[in-house]
N, C-alpha and C. Protein backbone atom coordinates (compact mmCIF):
# COMPACT_ATOMS: atom_id res chain seq x y z
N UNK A 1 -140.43 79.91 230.77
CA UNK A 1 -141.71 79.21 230.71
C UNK A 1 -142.53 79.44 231.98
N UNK A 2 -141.95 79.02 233.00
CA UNK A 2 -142.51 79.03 234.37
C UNK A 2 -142.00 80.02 235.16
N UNK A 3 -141.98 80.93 236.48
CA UNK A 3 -141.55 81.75 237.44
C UNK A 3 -141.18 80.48 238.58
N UNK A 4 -139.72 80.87 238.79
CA UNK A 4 -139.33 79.48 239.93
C UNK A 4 -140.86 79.29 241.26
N UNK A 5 -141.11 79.94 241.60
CA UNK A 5 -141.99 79.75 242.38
C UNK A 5 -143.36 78.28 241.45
N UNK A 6 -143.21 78.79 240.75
CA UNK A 6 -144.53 77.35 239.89
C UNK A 6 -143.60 76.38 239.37
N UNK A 7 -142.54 76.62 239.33
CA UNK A 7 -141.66 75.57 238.96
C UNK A 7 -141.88 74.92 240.18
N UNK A 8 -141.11 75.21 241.28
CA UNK A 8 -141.20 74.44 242.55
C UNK A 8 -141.98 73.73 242.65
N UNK A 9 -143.11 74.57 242.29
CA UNK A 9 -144.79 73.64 243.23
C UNK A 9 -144.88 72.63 241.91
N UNK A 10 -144.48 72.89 240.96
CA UNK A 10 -145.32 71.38 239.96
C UNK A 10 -144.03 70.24 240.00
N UNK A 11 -142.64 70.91 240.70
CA UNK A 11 -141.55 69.83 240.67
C UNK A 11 -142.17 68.88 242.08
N UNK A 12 -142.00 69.94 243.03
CA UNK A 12 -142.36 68.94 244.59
C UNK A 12 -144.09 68.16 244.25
N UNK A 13 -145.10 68.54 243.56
CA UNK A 13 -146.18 68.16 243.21
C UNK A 13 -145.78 66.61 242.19
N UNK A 14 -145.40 66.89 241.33
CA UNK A 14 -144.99 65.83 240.70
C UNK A 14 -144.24 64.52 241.19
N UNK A 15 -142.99 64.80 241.71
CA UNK A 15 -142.17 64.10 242.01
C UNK A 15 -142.81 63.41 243.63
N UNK A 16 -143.46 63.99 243.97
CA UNK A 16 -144.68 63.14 245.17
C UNK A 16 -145.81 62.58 245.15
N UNK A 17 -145.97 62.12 243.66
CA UNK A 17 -146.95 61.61 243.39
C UNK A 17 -147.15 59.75 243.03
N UNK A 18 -145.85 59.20 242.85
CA UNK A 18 -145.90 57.97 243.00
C UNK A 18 -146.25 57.31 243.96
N UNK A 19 -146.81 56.23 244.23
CA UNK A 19 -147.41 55.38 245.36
C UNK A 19 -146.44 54.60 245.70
N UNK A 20 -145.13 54.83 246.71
CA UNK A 20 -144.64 53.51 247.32
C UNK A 20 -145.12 53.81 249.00
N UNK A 21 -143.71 53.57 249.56
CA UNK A 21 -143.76 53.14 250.80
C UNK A 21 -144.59 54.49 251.71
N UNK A 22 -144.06 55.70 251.35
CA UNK A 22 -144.77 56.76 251.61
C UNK A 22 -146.03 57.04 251.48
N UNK A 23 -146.41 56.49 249.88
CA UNK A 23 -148.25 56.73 249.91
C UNK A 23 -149.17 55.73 251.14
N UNK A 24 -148.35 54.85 250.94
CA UNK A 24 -148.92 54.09 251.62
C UNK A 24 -149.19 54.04 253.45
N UNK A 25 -148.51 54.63 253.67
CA UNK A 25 -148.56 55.02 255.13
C UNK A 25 -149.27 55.88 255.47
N UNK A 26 -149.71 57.03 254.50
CA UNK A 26 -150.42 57.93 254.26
C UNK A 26 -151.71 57.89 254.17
N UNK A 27 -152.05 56.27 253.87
CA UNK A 27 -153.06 56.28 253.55
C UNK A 27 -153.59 55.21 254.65
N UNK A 28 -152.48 54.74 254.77
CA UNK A 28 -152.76 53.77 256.16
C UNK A 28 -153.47 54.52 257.51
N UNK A 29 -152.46 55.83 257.63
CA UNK A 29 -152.77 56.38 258.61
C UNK A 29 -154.25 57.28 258.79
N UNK A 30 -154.58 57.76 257.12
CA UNK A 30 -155.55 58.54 257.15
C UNK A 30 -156.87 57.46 257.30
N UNK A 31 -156.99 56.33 257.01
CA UNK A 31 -157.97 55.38 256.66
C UNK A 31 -158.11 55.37 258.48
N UNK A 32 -156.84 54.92 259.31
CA UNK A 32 -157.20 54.87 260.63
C UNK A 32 -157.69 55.62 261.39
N UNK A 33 -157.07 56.72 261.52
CA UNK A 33 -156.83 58.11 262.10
C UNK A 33 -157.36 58.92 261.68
N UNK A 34 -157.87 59.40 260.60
CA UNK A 34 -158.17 60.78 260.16
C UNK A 34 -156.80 61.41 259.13
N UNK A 35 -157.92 62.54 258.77
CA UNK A 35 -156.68 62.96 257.84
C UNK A 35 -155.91 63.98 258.17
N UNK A 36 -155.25 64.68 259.43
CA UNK A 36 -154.20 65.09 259.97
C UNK A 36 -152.76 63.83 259.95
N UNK A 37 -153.33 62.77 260.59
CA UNK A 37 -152.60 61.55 261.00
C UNK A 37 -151.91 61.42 259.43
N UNK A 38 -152.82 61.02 258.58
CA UNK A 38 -152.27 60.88 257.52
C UNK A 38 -151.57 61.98 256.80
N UNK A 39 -151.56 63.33 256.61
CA UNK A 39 -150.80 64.17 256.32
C UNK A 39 -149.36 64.24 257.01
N UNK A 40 -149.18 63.32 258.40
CA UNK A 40 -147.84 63.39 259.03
C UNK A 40 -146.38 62.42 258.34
N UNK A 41 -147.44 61.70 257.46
CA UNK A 41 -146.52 60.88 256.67
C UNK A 41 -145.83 61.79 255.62
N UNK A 42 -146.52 62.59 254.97
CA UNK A 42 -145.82 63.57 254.54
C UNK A 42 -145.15 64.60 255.13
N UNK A 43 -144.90 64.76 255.85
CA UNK A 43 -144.30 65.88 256.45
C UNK A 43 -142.68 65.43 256.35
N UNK A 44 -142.51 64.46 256.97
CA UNK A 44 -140.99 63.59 256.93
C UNK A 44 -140.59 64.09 255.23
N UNK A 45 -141.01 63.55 254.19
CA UNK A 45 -141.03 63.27 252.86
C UNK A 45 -140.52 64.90 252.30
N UNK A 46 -141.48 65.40 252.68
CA UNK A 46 -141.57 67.03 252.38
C UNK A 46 -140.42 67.57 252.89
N UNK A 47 -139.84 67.45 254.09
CA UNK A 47 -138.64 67.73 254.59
C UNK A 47 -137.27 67.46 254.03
N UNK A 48 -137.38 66.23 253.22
CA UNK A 48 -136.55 65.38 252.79
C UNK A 48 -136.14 66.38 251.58
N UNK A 49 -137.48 66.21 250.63
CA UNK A 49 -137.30 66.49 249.52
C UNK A 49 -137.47 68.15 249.19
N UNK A 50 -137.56 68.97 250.66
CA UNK A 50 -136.96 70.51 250.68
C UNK A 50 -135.15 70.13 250.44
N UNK A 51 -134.04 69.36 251.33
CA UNK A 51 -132.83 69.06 251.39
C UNK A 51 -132.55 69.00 249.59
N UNK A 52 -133.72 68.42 248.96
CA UNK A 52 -132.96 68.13 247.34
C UNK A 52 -133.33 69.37 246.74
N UNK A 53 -133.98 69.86 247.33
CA UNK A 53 -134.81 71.17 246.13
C UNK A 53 -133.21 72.24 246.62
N UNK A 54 -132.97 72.48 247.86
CA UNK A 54 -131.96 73.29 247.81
C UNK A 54 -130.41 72.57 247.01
N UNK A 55 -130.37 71.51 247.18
CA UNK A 55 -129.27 71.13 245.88
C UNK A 55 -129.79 71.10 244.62
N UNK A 56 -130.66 71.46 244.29
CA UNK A 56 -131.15 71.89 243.20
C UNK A 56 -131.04 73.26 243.11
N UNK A 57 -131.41 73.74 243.12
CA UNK A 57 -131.20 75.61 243.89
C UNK A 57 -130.65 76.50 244.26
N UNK A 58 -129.51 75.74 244.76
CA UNK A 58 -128.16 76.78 245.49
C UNK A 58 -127.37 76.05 245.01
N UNK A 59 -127.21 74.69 243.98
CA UNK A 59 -126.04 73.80 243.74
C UNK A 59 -125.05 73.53 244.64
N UNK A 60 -125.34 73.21 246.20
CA UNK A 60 -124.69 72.34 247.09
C UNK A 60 -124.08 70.77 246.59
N UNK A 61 -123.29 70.59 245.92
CA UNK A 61 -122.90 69.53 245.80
C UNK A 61 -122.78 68.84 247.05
N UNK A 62 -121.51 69.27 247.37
CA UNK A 62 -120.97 68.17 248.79
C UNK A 62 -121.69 67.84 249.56
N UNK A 63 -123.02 68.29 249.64
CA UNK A 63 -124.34 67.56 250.67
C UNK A 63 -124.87 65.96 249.68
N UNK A 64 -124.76 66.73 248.86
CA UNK A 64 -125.54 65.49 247.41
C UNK A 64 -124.36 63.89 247.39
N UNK A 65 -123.15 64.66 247.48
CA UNK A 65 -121.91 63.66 247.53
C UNK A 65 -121.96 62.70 248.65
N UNK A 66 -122.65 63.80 250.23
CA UNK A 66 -122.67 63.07 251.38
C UNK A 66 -123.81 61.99 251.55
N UNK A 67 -124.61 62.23 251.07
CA UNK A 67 -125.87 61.53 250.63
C UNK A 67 -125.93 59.91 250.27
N UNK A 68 -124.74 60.37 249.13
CA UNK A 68 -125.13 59.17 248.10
C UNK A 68 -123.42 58.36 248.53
N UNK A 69 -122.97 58.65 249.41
CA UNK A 69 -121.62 57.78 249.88
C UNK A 69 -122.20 57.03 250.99
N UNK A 70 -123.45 57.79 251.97
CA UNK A 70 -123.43 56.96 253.04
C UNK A 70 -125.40 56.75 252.83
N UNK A 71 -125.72 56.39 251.71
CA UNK A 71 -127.18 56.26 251.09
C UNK A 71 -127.34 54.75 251.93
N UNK A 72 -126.39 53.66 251.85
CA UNK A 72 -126.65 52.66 252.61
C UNK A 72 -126.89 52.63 254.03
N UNK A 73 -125.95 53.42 254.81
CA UNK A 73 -126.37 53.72 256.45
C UNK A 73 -127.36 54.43 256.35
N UNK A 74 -128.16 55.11 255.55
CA UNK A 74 -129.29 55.72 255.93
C UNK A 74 -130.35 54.87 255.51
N UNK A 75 -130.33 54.19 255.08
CA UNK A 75 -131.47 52.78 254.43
C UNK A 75 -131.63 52.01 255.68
N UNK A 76 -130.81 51.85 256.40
CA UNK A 76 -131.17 50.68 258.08
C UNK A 76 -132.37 51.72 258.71
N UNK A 77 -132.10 52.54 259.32
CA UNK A 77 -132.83 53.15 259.93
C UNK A 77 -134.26 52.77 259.43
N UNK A 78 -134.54 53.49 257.98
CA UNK A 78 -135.53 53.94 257.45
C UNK A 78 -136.01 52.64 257.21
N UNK A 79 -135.26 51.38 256.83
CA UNK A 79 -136.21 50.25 256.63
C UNK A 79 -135.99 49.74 258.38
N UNK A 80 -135.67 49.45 259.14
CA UNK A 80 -136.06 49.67 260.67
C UNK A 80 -137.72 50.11 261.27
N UNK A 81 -137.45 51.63 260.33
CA UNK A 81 -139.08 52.23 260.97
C UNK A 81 -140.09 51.74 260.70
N UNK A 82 -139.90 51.27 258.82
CA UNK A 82 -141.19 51.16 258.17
C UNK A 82 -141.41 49.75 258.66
N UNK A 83 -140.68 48.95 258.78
CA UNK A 83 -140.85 47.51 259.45
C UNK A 83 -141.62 47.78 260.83
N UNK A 84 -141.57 48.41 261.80
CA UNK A 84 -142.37 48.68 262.72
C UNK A 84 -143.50 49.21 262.57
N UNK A 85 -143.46 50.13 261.72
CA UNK A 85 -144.58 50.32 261.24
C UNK A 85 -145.44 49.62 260.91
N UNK A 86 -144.88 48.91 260.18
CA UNK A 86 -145.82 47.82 259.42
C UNK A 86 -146.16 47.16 259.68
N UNK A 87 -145.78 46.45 260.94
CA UNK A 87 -146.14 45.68 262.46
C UNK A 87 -147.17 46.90 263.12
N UNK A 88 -147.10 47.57 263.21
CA UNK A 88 -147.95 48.14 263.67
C UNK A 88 -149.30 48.48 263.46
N UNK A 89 -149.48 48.37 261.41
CA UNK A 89 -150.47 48.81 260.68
C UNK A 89 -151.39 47.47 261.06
N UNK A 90 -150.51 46.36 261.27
CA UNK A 90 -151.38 45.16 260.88
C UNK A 90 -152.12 44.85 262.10
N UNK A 91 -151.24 45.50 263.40
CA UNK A 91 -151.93 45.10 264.52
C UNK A 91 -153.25 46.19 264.92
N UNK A 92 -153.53 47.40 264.07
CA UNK A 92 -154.11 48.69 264.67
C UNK A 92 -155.69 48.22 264.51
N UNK A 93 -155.96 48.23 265.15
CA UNK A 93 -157.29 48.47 265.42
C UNK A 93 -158.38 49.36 264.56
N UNK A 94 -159.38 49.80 263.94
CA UNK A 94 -160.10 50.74 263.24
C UNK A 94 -161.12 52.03 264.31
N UNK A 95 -159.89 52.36 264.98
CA UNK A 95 -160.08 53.27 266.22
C UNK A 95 -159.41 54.02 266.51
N UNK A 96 -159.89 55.34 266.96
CA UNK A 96 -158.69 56.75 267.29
C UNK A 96 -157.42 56.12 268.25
N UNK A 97 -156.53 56.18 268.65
CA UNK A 97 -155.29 56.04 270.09
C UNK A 97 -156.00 57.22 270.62
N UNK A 98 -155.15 56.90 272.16
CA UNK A 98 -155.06 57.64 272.93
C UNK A 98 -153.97 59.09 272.52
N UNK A 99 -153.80 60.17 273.10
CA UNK A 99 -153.41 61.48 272.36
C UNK A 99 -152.15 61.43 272.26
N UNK A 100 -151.35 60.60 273.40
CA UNK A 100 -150.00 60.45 273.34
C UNK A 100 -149.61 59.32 272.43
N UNK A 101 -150.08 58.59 272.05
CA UNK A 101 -149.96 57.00 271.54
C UNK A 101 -150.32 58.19 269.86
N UNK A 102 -151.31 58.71 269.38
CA UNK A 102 -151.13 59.68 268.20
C UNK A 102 -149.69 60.52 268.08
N UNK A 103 -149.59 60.29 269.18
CA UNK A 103 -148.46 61.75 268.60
C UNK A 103 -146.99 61.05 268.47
N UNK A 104 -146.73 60.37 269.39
CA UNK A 104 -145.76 59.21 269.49
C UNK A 104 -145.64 58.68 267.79
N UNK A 105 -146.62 58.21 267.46
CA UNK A 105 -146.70 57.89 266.11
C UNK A 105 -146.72 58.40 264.86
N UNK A 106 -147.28 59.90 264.91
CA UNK A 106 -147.13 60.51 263.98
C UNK A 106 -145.57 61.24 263.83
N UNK A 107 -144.74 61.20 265.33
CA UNK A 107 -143.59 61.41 264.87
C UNK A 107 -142.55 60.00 264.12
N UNK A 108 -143.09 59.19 264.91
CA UNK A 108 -142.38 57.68 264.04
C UNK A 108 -142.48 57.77 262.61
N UNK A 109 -143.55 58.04 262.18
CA UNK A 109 -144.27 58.36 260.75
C UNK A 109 -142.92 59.15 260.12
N UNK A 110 -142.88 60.36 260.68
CA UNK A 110 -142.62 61.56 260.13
C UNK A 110 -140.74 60.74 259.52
N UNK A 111 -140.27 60.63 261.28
CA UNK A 111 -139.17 60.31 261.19
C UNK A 111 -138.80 59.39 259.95
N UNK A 112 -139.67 58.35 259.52
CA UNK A 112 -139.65 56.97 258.83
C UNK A 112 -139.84 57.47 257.31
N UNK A 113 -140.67 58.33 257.27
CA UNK A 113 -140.75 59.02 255.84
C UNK A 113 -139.06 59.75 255.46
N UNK A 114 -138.45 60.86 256.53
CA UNK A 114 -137.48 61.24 256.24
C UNK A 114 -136.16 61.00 255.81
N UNK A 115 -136.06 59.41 256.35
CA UNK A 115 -135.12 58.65 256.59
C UNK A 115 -135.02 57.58 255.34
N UNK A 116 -136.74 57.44 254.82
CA UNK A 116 -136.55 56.94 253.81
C UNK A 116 -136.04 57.60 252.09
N UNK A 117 -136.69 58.87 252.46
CA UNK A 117 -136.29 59.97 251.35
C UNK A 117 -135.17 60.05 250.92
N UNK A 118 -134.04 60.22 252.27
CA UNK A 118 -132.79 60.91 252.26
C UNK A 118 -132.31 59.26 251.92
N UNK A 119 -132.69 58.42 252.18
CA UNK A 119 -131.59 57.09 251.41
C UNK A 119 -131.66 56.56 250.67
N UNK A 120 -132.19 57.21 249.53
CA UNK A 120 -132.67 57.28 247.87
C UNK A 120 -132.29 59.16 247.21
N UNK A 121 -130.96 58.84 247.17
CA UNK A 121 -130.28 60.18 246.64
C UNK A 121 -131.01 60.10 244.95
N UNK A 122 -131.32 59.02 244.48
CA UNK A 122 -131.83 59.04 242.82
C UNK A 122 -132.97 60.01 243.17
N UNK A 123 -133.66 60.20 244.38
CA UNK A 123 -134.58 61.22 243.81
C UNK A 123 -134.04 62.67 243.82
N UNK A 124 -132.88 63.01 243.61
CA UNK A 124 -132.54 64.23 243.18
C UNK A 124 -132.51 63.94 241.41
N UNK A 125 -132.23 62.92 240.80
CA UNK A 125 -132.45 62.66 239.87
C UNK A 125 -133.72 62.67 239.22
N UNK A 126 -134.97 62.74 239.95
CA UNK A 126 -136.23 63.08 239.54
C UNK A 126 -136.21 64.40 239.42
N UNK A 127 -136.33 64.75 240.49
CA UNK A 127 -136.19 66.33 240.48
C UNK A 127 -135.50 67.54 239.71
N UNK A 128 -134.55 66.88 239.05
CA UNK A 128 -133.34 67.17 237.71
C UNK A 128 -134.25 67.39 236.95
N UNK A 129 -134.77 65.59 236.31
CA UNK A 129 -135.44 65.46 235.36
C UNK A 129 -136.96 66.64 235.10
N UNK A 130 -137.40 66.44 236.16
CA UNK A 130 -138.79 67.39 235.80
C UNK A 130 -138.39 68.68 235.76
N UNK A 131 -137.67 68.95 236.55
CA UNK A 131 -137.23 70.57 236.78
C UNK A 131 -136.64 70.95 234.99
N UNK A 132 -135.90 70.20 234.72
CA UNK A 132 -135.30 70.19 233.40
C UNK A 132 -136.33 70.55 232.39
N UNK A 133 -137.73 69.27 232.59
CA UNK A 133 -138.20 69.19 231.55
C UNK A 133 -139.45 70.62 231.73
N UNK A 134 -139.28 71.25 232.80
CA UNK A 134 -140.18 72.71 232.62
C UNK A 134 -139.19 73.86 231.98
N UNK A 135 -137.81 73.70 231.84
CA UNK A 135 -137.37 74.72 231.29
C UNK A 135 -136.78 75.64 232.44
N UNK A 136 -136.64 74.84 234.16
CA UNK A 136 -135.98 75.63 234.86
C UNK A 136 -134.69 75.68 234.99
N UNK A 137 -133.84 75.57 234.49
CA UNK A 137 -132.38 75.55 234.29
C UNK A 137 -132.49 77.10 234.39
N UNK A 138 -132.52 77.75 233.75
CA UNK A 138 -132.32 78.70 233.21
C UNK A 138 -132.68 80.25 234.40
N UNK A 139 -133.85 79.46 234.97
CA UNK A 139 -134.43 80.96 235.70
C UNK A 139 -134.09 80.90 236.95
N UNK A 140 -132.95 80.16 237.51
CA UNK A 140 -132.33 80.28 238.72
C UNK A 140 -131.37 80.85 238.35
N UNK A 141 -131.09 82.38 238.69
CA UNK A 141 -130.56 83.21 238.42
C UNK A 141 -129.70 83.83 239.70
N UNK A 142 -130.68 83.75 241.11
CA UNK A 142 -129.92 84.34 242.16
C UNK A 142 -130.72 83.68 243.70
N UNK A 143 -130.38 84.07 244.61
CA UNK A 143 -130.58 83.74 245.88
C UNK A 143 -132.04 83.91 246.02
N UNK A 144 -132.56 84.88 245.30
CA UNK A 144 -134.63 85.05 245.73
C UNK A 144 -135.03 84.08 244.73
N UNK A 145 -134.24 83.68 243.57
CA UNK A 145 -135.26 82.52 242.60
C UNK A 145 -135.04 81.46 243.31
N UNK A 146 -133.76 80.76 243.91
CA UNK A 146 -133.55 79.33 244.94
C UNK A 146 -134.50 79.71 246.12
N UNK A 147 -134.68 80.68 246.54
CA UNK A 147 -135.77 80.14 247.68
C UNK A 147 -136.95 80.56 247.53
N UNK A 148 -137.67 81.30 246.15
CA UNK A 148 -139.02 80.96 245.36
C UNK A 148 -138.49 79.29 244.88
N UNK A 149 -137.97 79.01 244.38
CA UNK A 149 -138.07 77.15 243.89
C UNK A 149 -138.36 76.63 245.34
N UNK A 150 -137.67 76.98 246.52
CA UNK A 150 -137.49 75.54 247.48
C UNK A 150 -139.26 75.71 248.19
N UNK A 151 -139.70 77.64 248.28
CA UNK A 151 -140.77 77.48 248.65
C UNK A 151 -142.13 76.58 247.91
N UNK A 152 -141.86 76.85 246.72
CA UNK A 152 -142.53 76.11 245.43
C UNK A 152 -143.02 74.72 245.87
N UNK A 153 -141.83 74.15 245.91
CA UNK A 153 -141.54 72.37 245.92
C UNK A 153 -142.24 72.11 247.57
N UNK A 154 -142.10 73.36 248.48
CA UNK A 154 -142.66 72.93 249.58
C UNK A 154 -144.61 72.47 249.57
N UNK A 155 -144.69 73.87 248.85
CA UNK A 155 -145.71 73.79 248.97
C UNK A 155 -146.89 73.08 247.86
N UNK A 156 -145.59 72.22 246.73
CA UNK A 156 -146.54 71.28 245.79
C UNK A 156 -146.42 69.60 246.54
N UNK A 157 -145.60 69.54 247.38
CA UNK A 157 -145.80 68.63 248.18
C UNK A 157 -146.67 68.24 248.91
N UNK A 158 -146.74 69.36 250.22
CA UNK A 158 -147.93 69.56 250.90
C UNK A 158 -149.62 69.41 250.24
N UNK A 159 -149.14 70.26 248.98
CA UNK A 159 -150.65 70.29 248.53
C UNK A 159 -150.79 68.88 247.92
N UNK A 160 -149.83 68.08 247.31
CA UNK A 160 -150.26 66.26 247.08
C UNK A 160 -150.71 65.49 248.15
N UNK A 161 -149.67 65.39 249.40
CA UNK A 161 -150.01 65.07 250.39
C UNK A 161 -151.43 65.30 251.29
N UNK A 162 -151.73 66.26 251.21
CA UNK A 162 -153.30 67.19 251.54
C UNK A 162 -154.42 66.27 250.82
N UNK A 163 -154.22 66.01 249.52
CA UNK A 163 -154.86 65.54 248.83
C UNK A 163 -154.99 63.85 248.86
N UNK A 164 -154.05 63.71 248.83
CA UNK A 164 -154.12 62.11 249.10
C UNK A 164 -154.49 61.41 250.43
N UNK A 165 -154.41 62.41 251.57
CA UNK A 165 -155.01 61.71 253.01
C UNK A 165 -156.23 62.32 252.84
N UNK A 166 -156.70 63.23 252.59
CA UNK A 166 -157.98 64.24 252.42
C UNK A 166 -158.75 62.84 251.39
N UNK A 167 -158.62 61.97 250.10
CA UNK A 167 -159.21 60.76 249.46
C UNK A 167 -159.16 59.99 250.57
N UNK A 168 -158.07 59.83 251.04
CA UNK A 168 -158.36 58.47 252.29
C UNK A 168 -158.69 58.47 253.32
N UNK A 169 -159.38 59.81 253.44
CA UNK A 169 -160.31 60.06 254.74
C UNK A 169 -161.73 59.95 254.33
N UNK A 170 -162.10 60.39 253.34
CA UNK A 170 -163.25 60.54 252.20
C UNK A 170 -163.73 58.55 252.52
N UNK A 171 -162.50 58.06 252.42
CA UNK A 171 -162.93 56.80 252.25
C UNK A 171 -162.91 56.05 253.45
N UNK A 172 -162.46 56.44 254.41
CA UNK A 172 -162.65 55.84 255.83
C UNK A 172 -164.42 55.98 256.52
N UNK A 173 -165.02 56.99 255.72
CA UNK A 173 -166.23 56.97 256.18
C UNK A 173 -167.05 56.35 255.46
N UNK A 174 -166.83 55.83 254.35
CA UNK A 174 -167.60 54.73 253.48
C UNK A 174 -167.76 53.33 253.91
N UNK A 175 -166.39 52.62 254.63
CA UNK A 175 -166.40 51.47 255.11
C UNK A 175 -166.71 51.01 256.62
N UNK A 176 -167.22 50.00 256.78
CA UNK A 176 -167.21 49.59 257.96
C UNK A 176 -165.64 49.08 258.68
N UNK A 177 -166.13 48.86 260.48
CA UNK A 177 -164.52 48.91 260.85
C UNK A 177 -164.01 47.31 260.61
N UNK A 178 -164.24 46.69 259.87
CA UNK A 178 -163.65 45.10 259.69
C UNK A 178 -163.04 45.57 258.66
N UNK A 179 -163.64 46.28 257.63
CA UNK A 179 -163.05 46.75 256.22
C UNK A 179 -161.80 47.27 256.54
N UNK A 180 -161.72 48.10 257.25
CA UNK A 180 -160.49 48.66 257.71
C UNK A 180 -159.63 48.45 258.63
N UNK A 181 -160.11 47.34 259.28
CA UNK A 181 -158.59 46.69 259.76
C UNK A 181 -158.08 45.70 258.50
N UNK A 182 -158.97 45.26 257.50
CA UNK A 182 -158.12 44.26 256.69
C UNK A 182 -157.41 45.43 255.94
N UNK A 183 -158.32 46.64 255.50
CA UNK A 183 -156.66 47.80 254.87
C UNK A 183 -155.37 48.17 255.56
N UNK A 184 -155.46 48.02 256.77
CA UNK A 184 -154.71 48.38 257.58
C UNK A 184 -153.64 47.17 257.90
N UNK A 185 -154.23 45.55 257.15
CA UNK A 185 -153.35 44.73 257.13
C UNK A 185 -153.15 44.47 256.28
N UNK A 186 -153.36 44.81 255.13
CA UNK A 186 -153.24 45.01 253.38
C UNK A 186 -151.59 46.18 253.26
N UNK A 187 -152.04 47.12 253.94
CA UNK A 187 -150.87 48.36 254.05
C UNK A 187 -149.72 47.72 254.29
N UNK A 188 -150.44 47.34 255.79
CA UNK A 188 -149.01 46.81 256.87
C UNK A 188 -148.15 46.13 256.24
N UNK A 189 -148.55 44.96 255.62
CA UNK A 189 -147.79 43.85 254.85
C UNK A 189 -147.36 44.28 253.75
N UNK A 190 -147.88 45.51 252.81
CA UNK A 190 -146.56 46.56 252.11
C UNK A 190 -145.74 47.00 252.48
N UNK A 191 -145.73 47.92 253.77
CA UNK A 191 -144.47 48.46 254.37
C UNK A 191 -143.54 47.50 254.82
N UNK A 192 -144.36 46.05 255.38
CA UNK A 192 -142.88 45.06 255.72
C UNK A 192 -142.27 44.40 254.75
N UNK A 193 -142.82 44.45 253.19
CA UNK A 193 -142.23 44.14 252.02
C UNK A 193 -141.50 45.60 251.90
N UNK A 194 -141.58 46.42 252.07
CA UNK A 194 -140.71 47.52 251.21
C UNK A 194 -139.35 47.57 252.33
N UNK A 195 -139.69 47.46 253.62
CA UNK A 195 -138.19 47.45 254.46
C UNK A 195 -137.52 46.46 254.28
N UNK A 196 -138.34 44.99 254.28
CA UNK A 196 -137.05 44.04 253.51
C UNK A 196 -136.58 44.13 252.53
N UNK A 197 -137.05 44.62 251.39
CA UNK A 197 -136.08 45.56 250.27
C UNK A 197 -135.04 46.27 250.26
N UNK A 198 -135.73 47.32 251.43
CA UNK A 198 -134.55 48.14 251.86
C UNK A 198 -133.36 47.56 252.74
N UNK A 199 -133.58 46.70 253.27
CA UNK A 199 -132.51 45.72 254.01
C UNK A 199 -132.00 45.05 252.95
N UNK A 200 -131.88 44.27 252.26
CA UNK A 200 -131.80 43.53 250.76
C UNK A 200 -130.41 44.18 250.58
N UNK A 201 -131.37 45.52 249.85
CA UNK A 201 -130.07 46.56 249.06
C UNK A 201 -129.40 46.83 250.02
N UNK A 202 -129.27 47.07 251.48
CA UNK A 202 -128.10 47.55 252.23
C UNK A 202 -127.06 46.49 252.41
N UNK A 203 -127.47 45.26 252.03
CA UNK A 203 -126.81 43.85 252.46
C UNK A 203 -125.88 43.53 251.56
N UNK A 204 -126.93 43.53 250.05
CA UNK A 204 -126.15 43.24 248.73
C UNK A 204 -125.58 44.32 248.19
């Protein structure tokens, strides 16, 4: 049906298109910052979900096994970050940082996206599913179709991500800056609901 390479890009395109804790930071950041800032939230995510595209791809089990045995120690961290984060969204101001205070943050970002990816092994189970439902079973055949898929998935990620801070930059210039500190405390108070979740499930 598809050449692994378009498989990739409509699996990583797809499967990055739901709005949780990730969109939202994304959009947090682009509404504040601009839309570089906000593309760094994806970057973590994208990284993550390159790790599933190659167990998809090269059929690495024992990474997938390692994953989903220690899915709970990787949930502290990641609900850790986004909780700071989210303290952070509520306190930010509707103003650039200083260059180090950006960058400092866009790696927190990055890190907090990655950490959240990798401690939700079910999304290799997305990635099954869609990959399945294009008919790619079949056309991973050898070592150049797994890394046409993983390039694929890289780059249908990126291009969601692109797109979704690229809208929430679109929209940072529509509002005034009161508007956007209450988004920025609208966000915030999502991300500190989604890490106590993630604390929740590591508990229970």
């Amino acid at each position: 049906m598809f050449d692994p390479l378009t498989q990739g890009f409509l699996v990583g395109f797809v499967v990055s298109m739901p709005i949780g804790p990730i969109g939202l930071l994304c959009i947090q950041r682009s509404l504040s910052h601009g839309w570089l800032r906000g593309v760094s939230a994806g970057f973590g995510a994208t990284a993550a979900d390159l790790i599933y595209a190659c167990l998809l791809g090269f059929g690495i089990t024992f990474i997938n096994d390692f994953l989903t045995e220690w899915a709970v120690w990787l949930r502290l961290p990641a609900a850790a970050l986004l909780l700071f984060l989210g303290y952070r969204a509520i306190r930010t101001p509707a103003v650039e940082e200083d260059a180090a205070a950006a960058g400092s943050s866009a790696r927190a970002t990055a890190a907090a996206t990655f950490s959240l990816m990798l401690s939700n092994p079910l999304t290799l189970v997305g990635f099954t599913a869609v990959f399945a439902a294009l008919g790619g079973a079949t056309r991973i055949t050898g070592t150049v179709s797994a890394v046409l898929l993983v390039v694929g998935v890289a780059l249908g990620c990126l291009l969601w991500w692109s797109m979704l801070a690229g809208a929430a930059t679109i929209l940072r210039t529509r509002f005034r800056p009161a508007v956007l500190v209450w988004m920025n405390r609208v966000t915030g108070i999502g991300l500190i609901a989604f890490s106590l979740w993630l604390l929740l499930k590591s508990i229970l």
